[in-house]
C-alpha atoms as a PDB file:
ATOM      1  CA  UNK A   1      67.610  28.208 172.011  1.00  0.00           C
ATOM      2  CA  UNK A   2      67.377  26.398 168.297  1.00  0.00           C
ATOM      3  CA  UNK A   3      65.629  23.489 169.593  1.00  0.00           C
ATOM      4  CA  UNK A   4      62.651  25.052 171.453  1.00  0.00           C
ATOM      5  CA  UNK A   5      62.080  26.892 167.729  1.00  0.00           C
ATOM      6  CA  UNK A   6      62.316  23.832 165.608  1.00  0.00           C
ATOM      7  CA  UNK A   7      59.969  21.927 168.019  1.00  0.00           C
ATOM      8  CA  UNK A   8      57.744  24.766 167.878  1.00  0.00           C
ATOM      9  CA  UNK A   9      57.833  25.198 164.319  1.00  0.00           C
ATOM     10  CA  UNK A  10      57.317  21.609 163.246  1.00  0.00           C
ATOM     11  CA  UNK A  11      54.413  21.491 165.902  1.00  0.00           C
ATOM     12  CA  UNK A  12      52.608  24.438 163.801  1.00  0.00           C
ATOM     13  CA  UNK A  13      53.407  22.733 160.614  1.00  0.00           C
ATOM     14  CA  UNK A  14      51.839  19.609 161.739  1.00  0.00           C
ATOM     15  CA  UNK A  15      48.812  21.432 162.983  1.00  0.00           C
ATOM     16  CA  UNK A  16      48.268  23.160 159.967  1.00  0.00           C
ATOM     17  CA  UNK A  17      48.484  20.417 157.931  1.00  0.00           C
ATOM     18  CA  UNK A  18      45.488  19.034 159.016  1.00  0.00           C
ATOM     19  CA  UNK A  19      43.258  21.477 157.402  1.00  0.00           C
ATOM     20  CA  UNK A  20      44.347  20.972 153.810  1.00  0.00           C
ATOM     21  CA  UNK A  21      42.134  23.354 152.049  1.00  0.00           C
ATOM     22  CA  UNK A  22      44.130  26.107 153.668  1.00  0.00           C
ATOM     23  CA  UNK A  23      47.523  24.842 152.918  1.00  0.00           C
ATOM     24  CA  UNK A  24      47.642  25.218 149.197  1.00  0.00           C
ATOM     25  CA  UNK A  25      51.452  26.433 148.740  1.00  0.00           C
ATOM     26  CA  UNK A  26      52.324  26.665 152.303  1.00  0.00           C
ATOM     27  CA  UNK A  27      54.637  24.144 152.283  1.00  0.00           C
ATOM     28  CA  UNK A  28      56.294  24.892 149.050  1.00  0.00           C
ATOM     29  CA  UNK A  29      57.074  28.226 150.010  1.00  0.00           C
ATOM     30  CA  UNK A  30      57.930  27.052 153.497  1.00  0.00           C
ATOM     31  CA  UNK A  31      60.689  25.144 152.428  1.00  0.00           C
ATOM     32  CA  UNK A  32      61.268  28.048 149.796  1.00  0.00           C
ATOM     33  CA  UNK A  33      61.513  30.918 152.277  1.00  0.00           C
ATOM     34  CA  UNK A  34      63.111  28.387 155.169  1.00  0.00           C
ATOM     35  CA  UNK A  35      66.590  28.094 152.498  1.00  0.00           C
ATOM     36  CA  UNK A  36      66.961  31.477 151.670  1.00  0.00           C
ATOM     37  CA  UNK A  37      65.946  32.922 155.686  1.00  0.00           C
ATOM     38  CA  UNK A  38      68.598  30.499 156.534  1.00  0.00           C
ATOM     39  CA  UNK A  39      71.585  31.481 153.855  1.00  0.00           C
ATOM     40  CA  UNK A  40      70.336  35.371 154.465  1.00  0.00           C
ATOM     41  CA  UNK A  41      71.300  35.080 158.045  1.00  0.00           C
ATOM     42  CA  UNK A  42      70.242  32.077 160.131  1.00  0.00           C
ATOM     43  CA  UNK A  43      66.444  32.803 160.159  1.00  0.00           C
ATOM     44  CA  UNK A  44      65.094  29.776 158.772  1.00  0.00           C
ATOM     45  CA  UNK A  45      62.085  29.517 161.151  1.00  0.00           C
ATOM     46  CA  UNK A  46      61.234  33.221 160.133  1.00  0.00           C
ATOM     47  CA  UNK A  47      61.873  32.862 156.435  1.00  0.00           C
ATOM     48  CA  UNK A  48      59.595  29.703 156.547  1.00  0.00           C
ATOM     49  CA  UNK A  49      57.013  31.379 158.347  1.00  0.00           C
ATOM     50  CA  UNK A  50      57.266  34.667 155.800  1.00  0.00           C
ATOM     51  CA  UNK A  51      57.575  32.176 152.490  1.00  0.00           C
ATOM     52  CA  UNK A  52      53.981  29.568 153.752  1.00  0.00           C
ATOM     53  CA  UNK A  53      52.199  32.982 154.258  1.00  0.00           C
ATOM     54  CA  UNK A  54      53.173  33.961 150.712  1.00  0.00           C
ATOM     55  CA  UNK A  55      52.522  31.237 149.337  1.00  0.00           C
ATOM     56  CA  UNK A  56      48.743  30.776 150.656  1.00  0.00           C
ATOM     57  CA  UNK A  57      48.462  34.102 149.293  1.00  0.00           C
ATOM     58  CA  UNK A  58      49.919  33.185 145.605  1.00  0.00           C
ATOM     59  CA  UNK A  59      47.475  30.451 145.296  1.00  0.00           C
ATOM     60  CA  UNK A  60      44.481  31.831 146.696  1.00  0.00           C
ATOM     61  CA  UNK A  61      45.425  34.625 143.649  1.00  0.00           C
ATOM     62  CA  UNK A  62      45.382  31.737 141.277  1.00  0.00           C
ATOM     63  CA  UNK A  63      42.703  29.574 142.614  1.00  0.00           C
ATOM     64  CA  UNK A  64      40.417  33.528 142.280  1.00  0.00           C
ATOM     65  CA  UNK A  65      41.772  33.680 138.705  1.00  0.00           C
ATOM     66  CA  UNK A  66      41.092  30.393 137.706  1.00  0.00           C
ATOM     67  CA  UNK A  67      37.140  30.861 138.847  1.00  0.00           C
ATOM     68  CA  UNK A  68      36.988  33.539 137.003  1.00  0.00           C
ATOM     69  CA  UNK A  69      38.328  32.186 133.711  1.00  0.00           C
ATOM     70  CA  UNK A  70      35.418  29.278 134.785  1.00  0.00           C
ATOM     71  CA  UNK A  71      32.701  31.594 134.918  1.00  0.00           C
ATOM     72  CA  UNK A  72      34.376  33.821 131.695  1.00  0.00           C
ATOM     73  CA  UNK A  73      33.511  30.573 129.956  1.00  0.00           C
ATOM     74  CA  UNK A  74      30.187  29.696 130.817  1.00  0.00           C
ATOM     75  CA  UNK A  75      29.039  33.709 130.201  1.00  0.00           C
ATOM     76  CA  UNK A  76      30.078  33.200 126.550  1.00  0.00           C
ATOM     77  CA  UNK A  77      28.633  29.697 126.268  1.00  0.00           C
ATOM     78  CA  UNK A  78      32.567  28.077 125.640  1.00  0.00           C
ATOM     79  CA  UNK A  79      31.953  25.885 128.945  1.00  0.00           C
ATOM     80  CA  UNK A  80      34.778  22.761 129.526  1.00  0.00           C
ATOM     81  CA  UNK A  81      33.436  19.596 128.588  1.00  0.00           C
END
Protein backbone atom coordinates (compact mmCIF):
# COMPACT_ATOMS: atom_id res chain seq x y z
CA UNK A 1 0.00 0.00 0.00
CA UNK A 2 3.14 2.57 0.81
CA UNK A 3 4.84 1.82 -2.31
CA UNK A 4 2.11 2.46 -4.94
CA UNK A 5 1.95 6.16 -2.98
CA UNK A 6 5.61 6.90 -3.01
CA UNK A 7 5.83 5.87 -6.73
CA UNK A 8 2.96 7.98 -7.34
CA UNK A 9 4.11 10.82 -5.47
CA UNK A 10 7.65 11.03 -6.79
CA UNK A 11 6.08 10.58 -10.37
CA UNK A 12 4.03 14.01 -9.71
CA UNK A 13 7.04 15.61 -8.27
CA UNK A 14 9.04 14.82 -11.26
CA UNK A 15 6.33 16.04 -13.54
CA UNK A 16 5.98 19.15 -11.92
CA UNK A 17 9.32 19.92 -11.88
CA UNK A 18 9.52 20.43 -15.31
CA UNK A 19 7.63 23.58 -15.41
CA UNK A 20 9.81 25.64 -13.09
CA UNK A 21 8.03 28.88 -13.13
CA UNK A 22 5.28 27.18 -11.21
CA UNK A 23 7.35 25.51 -8.64
CA UNK A 24 8.62 28.44 -6.70
CA UNK A 25 8.45 26.93 -2.97
CA UNK A 26 6.90 23.71 -3.81
CA UNK A 27 9.57 21.77 -2.93
CA UNK A 28 10.59 23.54 0.16
CA UNK A 29 7.38 23.19 1.64
CA UNK A 30 7.09 19.68 0.28
CA UNK A 31 9.75 18.46 2.23
CA UNK A 32 8.41 20.92 5.03
CA UNK A 33 4.86 19.58 5.20
CA UNK A 34 6.17 15.76 4.18
CA UNK A 35 8.21 15.79 8.07
CA UNK A 36 5.64 17.09 10.06
CA UNK A 37 2.46 14.90 7.97
CA UNK A 38 4.74 12.11 8.76
CA UNK A 39 5.57 12.74 12.76
CA UNK A 40 1.63 13.97 12.99
CA UNK A 41 0.54 10.55 12.01
CA UNK A 42 2.12 8.76 9.04
CA UNK A 43 0.76 11.09 6.27
CA UNK A 44 3.77 12.17 4.65
CA UNK A 45 2.43 11.97 1.06
CA UNK A 46 -0.58 14.19 2.28
CA UNK A 47 1.43 16.62 4.34
CA UNK A 48 3.76 17.03 1.24
CA UNK A 49 1.03 17.52 -0.99
CA UNK A 50 -0.76 20.20 1.65
CA UNK A 51 2.92 21.98 2.44
CA UNK A 52 4.02 22.38 -2.02
CA UNK A 53 0.45 23.87 -2.35
CA UNK A 54 1.27 26.33 0.43
CA UNK A 55 4.15 27.08 -0.52
CA UNK A 56 3.29 28.09 -4.33
CA UNK A 57 0.87 30.16 -2.63
CA UNK A 58 3.52 31.98 -0.14
CA UNK A 59 5.62 32.92 -3.01
CA UNK A 60 3.24 33.88 -5.51
CA UNK A 61 2.24 36.44 -2.28
CA UNK A 62 5.80 37.58 -2.35
CA UNK A 63 6.64 37.51 -5.94
CA UNK A 64 2.86 40.08 -6.08
CA UNK A 65 4.50 42.14 -3.31
CA UNK A 66 7.71 42.47 -4.67
CA UNK A 67 6.07 43.95 -8.17
CA UNK A 68 4.45 46.16 -6.41
CA UNK A 69 7.30 47.62 -4.36
CA UNK A 70 8.88 47.70 -8.31
CA UNK A 71 6.26 49.74 -9.64
CA UNK A 72 5.97 51.87 -5.96
CA UNK A 73 9.43 52.89 -7.12
CA UNK A 74 9.22 53.89 -10.51
CA UNK A 75 5.71 56.05 -9.59
CA UNK A 76 7.91 58.18 -7.29
CA UNK A 77 10.86 58.33 -9.67
CA UNK A 78 13.30 56.16 -6.87
CA UNK A 79 13.72 53.37 -9.72
CA UNK A 80 16.77 50.51 -8.94
CA UNK A 81 19.72 51.20 -10.82
Amino acid sequence: MKSPLLILAAALLLLGGSSSANAKGCIKGAVVGGVAGHYAGHHGVLGAAAGCLYGRHHAKQQEKQQQQQQQQGQVNGQGKL
